[in-house]
C-alpha atoms as a PDB file:
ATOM      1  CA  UNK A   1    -133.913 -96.634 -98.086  1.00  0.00           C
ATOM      2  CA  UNK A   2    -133.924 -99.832 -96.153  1.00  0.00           C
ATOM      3  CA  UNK A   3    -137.072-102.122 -96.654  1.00  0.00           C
ATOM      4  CA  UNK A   4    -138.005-103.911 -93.148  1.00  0.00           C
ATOM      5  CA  UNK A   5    -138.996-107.380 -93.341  1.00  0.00           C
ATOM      6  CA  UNK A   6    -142.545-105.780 -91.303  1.00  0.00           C
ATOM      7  CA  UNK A   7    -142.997-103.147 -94.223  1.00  0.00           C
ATOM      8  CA  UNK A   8    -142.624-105.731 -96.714  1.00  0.00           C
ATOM      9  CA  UNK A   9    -144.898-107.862 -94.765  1.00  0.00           C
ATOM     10  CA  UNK A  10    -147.691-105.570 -95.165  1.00  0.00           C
ATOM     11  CA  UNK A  11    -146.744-104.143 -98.200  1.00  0.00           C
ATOM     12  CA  UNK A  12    -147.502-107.837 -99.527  1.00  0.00           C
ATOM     13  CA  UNK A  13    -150.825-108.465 -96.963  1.00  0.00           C
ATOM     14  CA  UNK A  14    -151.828-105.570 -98.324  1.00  0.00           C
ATOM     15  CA  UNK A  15    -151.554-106.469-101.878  1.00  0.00           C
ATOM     16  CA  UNK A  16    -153.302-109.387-101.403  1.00  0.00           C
ATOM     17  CA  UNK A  17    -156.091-108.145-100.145  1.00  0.00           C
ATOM     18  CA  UNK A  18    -156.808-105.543-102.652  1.00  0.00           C
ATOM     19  CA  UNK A  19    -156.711-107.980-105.121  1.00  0.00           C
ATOM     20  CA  UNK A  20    -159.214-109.842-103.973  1.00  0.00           C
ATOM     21  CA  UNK A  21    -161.337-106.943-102.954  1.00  0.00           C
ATOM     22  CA  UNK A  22    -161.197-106.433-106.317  1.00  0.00           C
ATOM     23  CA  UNK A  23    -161.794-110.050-107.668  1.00  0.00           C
ATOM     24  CA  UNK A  24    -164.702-110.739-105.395  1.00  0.00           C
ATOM     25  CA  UNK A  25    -166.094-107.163-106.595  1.00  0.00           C
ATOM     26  CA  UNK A  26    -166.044-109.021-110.269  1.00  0.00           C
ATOM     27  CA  UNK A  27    -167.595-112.227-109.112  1.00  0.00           C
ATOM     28  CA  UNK A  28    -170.160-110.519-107.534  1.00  0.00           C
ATOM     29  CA  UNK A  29    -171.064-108.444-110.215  1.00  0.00           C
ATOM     30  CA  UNK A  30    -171.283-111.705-112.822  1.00  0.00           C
ATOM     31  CA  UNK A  31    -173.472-113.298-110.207  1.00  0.00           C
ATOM     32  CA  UNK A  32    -175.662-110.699-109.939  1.00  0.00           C
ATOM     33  CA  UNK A  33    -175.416-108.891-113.215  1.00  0.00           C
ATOM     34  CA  UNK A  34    -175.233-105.716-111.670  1.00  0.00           C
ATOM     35  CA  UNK A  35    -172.557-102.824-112.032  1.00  0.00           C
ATOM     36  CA  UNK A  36    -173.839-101.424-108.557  1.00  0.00           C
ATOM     37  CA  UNK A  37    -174.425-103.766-105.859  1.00  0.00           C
ATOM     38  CA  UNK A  38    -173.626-101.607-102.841  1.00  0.00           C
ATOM     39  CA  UNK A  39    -173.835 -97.438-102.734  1.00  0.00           C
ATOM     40  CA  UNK A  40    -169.561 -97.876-102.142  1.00  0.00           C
ATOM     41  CA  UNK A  41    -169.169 -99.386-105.571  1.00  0.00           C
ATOM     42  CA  UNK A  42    -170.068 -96.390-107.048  1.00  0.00           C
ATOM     43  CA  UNK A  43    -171.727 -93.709-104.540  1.00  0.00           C
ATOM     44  CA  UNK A  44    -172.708 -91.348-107.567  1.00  0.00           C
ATOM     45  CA  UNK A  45    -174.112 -94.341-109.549  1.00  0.00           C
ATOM     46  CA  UNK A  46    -176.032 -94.587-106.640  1.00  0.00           C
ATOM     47  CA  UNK A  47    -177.519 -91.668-106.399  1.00  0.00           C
ATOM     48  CA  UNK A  48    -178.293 -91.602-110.040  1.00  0.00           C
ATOM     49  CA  UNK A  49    -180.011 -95.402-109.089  1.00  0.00           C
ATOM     50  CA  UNK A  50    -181.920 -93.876-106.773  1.00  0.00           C
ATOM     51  CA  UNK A  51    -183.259 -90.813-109.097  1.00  0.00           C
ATOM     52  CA  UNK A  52    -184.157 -92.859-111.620  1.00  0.00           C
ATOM     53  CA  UNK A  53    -185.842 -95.364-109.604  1.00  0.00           C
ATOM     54  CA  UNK A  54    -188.124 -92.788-107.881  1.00  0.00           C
ATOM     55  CA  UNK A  55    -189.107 -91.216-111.551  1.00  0.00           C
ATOM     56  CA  UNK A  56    -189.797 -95.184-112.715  1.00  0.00           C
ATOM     57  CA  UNK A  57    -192.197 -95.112-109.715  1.00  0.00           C
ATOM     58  CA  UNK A  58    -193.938 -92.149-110.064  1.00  0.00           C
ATOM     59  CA  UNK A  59    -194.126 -93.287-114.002  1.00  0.00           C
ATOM     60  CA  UNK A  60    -196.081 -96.668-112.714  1.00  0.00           C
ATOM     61  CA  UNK A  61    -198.857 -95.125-110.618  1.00  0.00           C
ATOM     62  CA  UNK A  62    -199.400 -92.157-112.969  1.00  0.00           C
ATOM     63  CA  UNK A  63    -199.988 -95.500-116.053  1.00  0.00           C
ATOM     64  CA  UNK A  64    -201.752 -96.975-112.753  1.00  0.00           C
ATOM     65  CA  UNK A  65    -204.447 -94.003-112.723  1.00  0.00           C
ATOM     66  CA  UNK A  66    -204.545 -93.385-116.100  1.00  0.00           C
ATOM     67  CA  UNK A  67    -205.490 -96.774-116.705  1.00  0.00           C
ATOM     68  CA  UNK A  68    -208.311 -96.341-114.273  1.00  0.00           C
ATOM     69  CA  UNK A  69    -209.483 -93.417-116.033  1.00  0.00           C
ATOM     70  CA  UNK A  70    -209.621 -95.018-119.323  1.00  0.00           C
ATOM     71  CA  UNK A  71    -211.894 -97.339-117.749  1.00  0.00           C
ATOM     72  CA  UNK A  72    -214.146 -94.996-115.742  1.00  0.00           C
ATOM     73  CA  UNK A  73    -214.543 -93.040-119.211  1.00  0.00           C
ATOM     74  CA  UNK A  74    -214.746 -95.926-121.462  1.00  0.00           C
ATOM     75  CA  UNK A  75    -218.005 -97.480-118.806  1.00  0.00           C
ATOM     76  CA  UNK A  76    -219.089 -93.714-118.779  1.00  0.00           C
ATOM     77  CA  UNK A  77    -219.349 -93.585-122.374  1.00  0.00           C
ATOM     78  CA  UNK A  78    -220.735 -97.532-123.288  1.00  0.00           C
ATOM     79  CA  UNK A  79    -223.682 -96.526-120.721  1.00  0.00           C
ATOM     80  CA  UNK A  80    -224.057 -93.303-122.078  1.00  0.00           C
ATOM     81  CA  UNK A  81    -224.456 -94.536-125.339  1.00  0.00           C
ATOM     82  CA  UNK A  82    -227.140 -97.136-124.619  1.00  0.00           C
ATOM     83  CA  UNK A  83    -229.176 -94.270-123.204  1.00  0.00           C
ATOM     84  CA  UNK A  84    -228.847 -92.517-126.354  1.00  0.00           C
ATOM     85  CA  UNK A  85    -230.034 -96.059-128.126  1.00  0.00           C
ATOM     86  CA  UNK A  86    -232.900 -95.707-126.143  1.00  0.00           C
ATOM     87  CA  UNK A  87    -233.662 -91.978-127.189  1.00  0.00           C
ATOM     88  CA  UNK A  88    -233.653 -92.691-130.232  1.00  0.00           C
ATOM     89  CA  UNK A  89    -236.149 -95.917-129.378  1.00  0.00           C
ATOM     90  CA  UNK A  90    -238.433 -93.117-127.982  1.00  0.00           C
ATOM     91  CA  UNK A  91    -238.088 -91.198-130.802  1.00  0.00           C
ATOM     92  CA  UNK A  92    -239.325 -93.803-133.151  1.00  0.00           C
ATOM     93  CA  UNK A  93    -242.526 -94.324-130.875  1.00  0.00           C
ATOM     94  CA  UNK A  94    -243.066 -90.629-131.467  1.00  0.00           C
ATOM     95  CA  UNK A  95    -242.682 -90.097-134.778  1.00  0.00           C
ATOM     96  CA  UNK A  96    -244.906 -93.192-135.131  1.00  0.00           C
ATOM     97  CA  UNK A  97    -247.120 -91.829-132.716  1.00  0.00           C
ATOM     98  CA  UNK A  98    -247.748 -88.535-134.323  1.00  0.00           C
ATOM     99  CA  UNK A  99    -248.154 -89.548-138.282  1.00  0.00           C
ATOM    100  CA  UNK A 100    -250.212 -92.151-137.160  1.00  0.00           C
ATOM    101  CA  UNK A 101    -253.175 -90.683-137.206  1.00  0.00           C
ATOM    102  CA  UNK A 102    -255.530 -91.216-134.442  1.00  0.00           C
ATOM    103  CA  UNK A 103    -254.962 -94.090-132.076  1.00  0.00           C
ATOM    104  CA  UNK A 104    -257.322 -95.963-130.641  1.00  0.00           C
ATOM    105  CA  UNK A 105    -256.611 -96.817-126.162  1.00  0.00           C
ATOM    106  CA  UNK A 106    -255.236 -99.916-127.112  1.00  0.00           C
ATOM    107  CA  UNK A 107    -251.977 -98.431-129.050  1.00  0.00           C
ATOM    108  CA  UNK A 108    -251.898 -95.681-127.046  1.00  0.00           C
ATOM    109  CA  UNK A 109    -251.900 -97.956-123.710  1.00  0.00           C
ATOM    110  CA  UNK A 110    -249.028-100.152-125.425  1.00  0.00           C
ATOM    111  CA  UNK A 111    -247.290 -97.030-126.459  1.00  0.00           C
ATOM    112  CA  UNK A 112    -247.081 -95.398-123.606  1.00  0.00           C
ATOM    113  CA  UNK A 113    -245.761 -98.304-122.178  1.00  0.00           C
ATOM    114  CA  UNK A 114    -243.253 -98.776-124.101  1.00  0.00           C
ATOM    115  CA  UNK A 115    -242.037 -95.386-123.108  1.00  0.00           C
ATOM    116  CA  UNK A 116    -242.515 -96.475-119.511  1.00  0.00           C
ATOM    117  CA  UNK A 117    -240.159 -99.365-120.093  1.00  0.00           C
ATOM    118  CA  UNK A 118    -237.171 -96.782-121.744  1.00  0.00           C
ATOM    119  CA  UNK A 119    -237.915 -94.449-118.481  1.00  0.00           C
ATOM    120  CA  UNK A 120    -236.989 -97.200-116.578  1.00  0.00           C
ATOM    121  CA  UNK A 121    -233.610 -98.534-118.378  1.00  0.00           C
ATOM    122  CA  UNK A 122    -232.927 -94.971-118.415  1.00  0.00           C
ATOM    123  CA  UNK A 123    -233.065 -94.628-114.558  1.00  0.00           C
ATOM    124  CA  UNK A 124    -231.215 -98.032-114.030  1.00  0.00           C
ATOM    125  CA  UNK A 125    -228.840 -96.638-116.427  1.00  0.00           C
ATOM    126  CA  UNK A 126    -228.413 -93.457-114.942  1.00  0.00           C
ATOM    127  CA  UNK A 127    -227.466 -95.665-111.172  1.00  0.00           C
ATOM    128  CA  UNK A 128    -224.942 -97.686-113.327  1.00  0.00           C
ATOM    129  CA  UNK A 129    -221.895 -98.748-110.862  1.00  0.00           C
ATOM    130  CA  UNK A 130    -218.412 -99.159-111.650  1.00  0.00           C
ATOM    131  CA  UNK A 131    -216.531-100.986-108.524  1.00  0.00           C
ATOM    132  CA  UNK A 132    -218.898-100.356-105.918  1.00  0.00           C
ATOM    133  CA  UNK A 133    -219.344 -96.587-107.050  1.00  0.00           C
ATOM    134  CA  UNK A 134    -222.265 -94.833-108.707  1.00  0.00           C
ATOM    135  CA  UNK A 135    -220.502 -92.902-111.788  1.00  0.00           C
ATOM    136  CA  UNK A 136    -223.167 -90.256-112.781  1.00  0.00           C
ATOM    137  CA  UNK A 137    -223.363 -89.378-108.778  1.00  0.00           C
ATOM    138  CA  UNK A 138    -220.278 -86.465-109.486  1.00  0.00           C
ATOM    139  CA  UNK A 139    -218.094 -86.945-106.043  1.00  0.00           C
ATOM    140  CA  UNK A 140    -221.206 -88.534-104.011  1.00  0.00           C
ATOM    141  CA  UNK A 141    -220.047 -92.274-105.676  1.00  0.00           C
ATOM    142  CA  UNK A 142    -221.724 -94.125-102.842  1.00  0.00           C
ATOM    143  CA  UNK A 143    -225.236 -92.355-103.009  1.00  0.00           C
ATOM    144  CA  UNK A 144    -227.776 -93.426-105.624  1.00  0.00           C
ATOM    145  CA  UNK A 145    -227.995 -90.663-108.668  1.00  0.00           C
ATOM    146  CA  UNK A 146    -231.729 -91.356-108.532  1.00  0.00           C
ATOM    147  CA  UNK A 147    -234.333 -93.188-106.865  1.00  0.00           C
ATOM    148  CA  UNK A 148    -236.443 -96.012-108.360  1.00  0.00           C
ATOM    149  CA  UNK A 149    -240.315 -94.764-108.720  1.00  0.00           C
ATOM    150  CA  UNK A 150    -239.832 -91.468-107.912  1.00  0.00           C
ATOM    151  CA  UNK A 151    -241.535 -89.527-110.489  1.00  0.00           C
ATOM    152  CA  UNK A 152    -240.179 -86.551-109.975  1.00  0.00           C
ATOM    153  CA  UNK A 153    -236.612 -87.971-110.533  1.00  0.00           C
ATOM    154  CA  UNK A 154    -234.961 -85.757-108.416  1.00  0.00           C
ATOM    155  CA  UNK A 155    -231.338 -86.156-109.006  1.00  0.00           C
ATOM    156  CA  UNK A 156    -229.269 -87.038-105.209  1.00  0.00           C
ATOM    157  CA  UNK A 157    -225.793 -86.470-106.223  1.00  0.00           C
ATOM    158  CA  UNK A 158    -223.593 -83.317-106.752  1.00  0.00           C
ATOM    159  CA  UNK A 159    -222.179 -81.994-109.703  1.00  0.00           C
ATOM    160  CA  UNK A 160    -218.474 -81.716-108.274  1.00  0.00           C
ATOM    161  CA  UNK A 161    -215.680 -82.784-110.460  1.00  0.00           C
ATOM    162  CA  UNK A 162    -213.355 -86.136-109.895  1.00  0.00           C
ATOM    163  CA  UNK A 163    -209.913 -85.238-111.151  1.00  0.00           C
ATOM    164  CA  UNK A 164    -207.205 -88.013-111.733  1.00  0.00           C
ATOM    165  CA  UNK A 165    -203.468 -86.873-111.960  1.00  0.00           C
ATOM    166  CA  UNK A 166    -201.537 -88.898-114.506  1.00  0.00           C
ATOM    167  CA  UNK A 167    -198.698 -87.009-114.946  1.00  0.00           C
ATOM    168  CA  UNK A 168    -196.158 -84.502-113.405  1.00  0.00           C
ATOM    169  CA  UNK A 169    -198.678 -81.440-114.600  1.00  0.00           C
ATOM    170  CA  UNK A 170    -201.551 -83.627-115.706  1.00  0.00           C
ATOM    171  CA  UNK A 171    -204.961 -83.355-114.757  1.00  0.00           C
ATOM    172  CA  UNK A 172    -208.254 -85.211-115.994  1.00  0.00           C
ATOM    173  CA  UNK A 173    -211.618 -85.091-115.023  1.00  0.00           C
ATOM    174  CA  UNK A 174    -212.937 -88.778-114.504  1.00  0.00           C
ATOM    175  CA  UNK A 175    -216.190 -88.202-113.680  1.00  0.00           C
ATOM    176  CA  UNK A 176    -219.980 -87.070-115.811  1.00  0.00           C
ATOM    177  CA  UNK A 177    -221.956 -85.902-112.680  1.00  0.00           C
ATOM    178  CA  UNK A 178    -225.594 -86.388-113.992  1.00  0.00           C
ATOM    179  CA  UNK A 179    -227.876 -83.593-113.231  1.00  0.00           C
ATOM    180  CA  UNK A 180    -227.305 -81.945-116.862  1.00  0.00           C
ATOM    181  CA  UNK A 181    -227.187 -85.024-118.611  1.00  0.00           C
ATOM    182  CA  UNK A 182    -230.794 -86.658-117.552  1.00  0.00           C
ATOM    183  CA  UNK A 183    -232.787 -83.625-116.324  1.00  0.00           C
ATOM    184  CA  UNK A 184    -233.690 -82.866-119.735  1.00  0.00           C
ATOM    185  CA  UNK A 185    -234.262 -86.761-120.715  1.00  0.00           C
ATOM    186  CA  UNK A 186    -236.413 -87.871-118.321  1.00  0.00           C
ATOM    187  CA  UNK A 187    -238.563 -84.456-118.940  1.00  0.00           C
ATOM    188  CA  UNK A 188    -238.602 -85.359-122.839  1.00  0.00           C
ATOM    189  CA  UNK A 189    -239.396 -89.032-121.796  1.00  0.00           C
ATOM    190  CA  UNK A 190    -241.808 -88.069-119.105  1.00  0.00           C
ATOM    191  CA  UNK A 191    -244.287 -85.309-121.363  1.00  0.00           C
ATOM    192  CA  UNK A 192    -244.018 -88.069-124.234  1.00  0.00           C
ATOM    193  CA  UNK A 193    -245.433 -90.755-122.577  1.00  0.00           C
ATOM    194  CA  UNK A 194    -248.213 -88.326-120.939  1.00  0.00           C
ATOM    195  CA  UNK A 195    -249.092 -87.043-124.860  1.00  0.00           C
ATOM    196  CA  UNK A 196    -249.403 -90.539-126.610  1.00  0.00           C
ATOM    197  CA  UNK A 197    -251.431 -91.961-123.528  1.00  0.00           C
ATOM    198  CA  UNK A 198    -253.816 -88.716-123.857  1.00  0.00           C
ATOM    199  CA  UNK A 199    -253.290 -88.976-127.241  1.00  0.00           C
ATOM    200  CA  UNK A 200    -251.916 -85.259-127.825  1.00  0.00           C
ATOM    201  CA  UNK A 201    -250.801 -85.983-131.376  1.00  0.00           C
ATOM    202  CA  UNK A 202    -250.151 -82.169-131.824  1.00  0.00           C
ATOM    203  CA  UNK A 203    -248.022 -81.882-128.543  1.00  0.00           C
ATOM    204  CA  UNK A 204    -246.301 -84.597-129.497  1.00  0.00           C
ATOM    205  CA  UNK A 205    -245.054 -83.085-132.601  1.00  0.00           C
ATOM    206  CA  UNK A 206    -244.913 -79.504-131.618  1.00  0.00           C
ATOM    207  CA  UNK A 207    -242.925 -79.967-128.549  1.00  0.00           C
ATOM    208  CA  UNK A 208    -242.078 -83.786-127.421  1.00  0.00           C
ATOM    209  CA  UNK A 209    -239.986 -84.443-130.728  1.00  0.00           C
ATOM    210  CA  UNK A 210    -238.100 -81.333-130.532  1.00  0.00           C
ATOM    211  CA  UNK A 211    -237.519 -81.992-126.812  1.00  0.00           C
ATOM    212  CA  UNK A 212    -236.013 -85.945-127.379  1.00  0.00           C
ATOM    213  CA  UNK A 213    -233.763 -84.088-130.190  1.00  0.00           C
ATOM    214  CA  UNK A 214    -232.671 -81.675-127.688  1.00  0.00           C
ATOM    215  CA  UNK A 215    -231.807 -83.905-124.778  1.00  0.00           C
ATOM    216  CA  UNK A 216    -230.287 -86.187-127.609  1.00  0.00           C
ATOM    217  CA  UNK A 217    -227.516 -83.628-128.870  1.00  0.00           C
ATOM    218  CA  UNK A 218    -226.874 -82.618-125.300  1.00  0.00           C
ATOM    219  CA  UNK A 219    -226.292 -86.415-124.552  1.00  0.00           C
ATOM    220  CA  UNK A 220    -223.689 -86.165-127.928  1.00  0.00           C
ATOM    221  CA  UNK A 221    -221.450 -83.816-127.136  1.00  0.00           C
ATOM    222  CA  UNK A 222    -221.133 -85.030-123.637  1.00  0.00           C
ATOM    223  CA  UNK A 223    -220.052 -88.124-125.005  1.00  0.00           C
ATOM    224  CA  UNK A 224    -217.708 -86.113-127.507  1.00  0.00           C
ATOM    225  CA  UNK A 225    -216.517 -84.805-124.415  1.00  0.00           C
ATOM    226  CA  UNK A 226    -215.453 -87.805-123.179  1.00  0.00           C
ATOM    227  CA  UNK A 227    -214.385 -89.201-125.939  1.00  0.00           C
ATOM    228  CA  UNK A 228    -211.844 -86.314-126.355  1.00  0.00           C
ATOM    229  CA  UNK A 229    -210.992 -87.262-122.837  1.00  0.00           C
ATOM    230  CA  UNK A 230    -210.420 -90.808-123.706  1.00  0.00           C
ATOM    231  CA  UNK A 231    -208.310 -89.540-126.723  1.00  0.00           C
ATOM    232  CA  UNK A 232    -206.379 -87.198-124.286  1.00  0.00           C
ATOM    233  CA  UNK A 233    -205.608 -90.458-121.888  1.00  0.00           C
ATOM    234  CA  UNK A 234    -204.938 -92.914-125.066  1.00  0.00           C
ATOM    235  CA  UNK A 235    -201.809 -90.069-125.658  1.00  0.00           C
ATOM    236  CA  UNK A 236    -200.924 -89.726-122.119  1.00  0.00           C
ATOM    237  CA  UNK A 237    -200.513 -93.218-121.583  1.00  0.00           C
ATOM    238  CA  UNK A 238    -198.487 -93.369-125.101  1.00  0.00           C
ATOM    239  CA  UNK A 239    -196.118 -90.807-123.717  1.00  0.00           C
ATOM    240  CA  UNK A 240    -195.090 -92.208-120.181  1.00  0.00           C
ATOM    241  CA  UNK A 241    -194.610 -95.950-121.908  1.00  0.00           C
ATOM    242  CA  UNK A 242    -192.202 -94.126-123.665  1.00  0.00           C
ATOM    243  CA  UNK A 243    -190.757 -92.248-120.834  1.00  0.00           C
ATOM    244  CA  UNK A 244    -190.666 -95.396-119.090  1.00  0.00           C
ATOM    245  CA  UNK A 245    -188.590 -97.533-121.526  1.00  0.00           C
ATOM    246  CA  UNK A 246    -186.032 -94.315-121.708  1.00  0.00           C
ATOM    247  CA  UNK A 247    -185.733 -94.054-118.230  1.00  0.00           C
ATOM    248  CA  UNK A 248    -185.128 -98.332-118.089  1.00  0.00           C
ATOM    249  CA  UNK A 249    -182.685 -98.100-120.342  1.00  0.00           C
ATOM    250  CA  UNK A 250    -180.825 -95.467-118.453  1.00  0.00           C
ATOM    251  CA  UNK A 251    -181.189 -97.514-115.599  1.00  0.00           C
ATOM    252  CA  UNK A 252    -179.175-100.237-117.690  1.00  0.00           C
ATOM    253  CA  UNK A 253    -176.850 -98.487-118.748  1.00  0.00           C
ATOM    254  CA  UNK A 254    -175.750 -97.487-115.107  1.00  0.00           C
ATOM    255  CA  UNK A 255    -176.598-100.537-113.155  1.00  0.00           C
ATOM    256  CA  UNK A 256    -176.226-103.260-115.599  1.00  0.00           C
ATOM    257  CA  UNK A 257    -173.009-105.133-116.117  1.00  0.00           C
ATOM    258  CA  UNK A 258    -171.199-105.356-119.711  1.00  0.00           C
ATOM    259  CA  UNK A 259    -170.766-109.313-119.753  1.00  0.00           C
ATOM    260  CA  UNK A 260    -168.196-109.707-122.108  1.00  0.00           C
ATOM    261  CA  UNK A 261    -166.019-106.742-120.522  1.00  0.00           C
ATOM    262  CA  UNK A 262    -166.423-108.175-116.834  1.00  0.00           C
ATOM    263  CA  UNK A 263    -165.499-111.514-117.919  1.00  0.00           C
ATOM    264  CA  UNK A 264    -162.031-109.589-119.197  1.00  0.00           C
ATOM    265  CA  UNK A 265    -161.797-107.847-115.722  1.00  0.00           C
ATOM    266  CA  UNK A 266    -162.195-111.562-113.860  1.00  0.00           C
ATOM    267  CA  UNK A 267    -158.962-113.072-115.856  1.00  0.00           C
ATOM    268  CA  UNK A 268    -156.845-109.681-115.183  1.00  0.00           C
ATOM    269  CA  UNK A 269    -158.169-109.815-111.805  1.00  0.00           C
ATOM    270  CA  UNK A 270    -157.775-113.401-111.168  1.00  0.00           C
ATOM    271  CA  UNK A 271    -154.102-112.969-112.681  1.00  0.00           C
ATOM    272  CA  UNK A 272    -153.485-110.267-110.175  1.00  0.00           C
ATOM    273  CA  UNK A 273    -154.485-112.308-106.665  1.00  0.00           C
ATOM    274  CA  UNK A 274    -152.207-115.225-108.251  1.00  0.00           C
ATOM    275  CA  UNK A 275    -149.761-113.622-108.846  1.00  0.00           C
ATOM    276  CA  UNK A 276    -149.891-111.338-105.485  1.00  0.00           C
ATOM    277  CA  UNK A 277    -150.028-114.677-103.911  1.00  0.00           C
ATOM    278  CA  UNK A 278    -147.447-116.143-105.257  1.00  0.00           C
ATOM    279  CA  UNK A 279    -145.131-113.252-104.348  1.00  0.00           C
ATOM    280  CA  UNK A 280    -146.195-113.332-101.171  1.00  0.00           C
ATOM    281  CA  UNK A 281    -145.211-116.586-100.734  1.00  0.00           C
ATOM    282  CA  UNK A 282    -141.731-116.243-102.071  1.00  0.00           C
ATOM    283  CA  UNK A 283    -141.421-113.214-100.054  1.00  0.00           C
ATOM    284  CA  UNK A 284    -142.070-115.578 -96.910  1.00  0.00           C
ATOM    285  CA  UNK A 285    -140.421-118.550 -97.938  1.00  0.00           C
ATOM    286  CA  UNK A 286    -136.715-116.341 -98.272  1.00  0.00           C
ATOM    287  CA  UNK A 287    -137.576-114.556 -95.029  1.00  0.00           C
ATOM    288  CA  UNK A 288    -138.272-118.298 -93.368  1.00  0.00           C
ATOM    289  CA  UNK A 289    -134.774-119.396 -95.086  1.00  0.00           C
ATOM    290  CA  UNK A 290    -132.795-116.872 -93.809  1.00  0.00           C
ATOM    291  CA  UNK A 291    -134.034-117.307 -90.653  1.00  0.00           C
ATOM    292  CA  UNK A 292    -133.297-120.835 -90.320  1.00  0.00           C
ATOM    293  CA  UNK A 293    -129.952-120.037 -91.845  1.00  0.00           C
ATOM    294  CA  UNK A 294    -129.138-117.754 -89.211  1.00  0.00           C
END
């Protein structure tokens, strides 16, 4: 077979330039660090990129929202608990009220008003605000669970559920919607302060008491509730960290360079354009000599 002085031309161009597709591909990926650095390098790498990436993403917004629901539940359960604080205030002003014999309007007056204060840090409690949003108002977050001086304390909000999704299958619910929690309170609160200003020792032991306990052990196991909640999120949030570092080191492992075996591939590939040059050259330099010789 007779090689043309045209084939051997771009038998040699050709040469050259896949050598230094090949170094630049090297250089490239030492500058950048990156195995990948367009879909052509490695179009299945790419895709697998791509897959990863989008799982990394939805990983970060579900630790996004369950980070907002620890919050929401952790301020649920701090305000919850200084309502129960006060309870158990109320309770103590009972218990004094009703072994203390009889009272004279004076006690009674500064009794009752001390239950008249906790019916108050109850209410502003039960309008507490988290970003703008009332959190015992179930979905109705922008309308006031209850209104300020209205003794009837009629509760405004709804008792719909506020779910958060933190994971592929994962729901919570966010949200204590108030009607159950401070109906019976502010009843408990209400008849006790009534009794010790009338001075109803007898109703105050027969029935107030009993009532505080009972609003008090609803209010604890809606905070157990939550708290199992919380313990539910604390897990959740456990378990994508984890999926998230698995997922970024698959990511590496496919993206990310091997330093010390791309610095090998530079010298072989640098080696290779040399010496494709320098063979090119020759080539030209004989084909320029016999020319002239002719």
């Amino acid at each position: 077979m007779q090689v043309t002085e045209t084939y051997l031309s771009n038998y040699l161009n050709n040469s050259v330039n896949t050598s230094s597709s090949a170094l630049t591909k090297v250089e490239q990926q030492l500058s950048t660090g990156l195995a990948i650095n367009q879909p052509s390098d490695n179009p299945a790498g790419t895709d697998q990129i791509l897959t990863i990436n989008d799982s990394l993403a939805n990983i970060t917004q579900y630790q996004s929202d369950a980070n907002n629901a620890n919050n929401v539940l952790s301020y649920t359960d701090s305000q919850l608990q200084n309502v129960q604080n006060l309870m158990t205030q109320a309770r103590t002003i009972a218990v004094a009220a009703a072994s203390g014999g009889t009272q004279n309007a004076d006690e009674q007056a500064a009794n009752a008003a001390q239950i008249s204060d906790i019916i108050s840090q109850v209410t502003n409690l039960a309008n507490s605000q988290l970003t703008g949003n009332y959190i015992f108002s179930g979905t109705a977050t922008a309308t006031k669970p209850y209104t300020p001086g209205d003794t009837t304390y009629t509760y405004n909000g709804n008792s719909e559920p506020m779910t958060t999704t933190v994971g592929p299958v994962q729901e919570i619910q966010t949200n204590t919607p108030g009607s159950t929690i401070f109906a019976p309170i502010f009843s408990s609160l209400q008849s006790l302060e009534s009794d010790i200003s009338s001075g109803n020792i007898t109703n105050i032991s027969n029935a107030d008491l009993g009532a505080i306990d009972s609003a008090n052990t609803n209010l604890s196991e809606v905070r157990a509730n939550i708290g199992s909640t919380l313990n539910q999120v604390t897990s959740i949030t456990s378990d994508l960290s984890t999926m998230s570092g698995d997922l970024q080191n698959e990511l590496a492992s496919v993206q990310d360079v091997n330093i010390a075996t791309v610095y090998t591939q530079l010298q072989t590939d640098q080696n290779v354009y040399q010496a494709s040059l320098e063979a090119t050259a020759d080539a030209f330099k004989y084909s320029l000599s016999d020319f002239i010789s002719a």
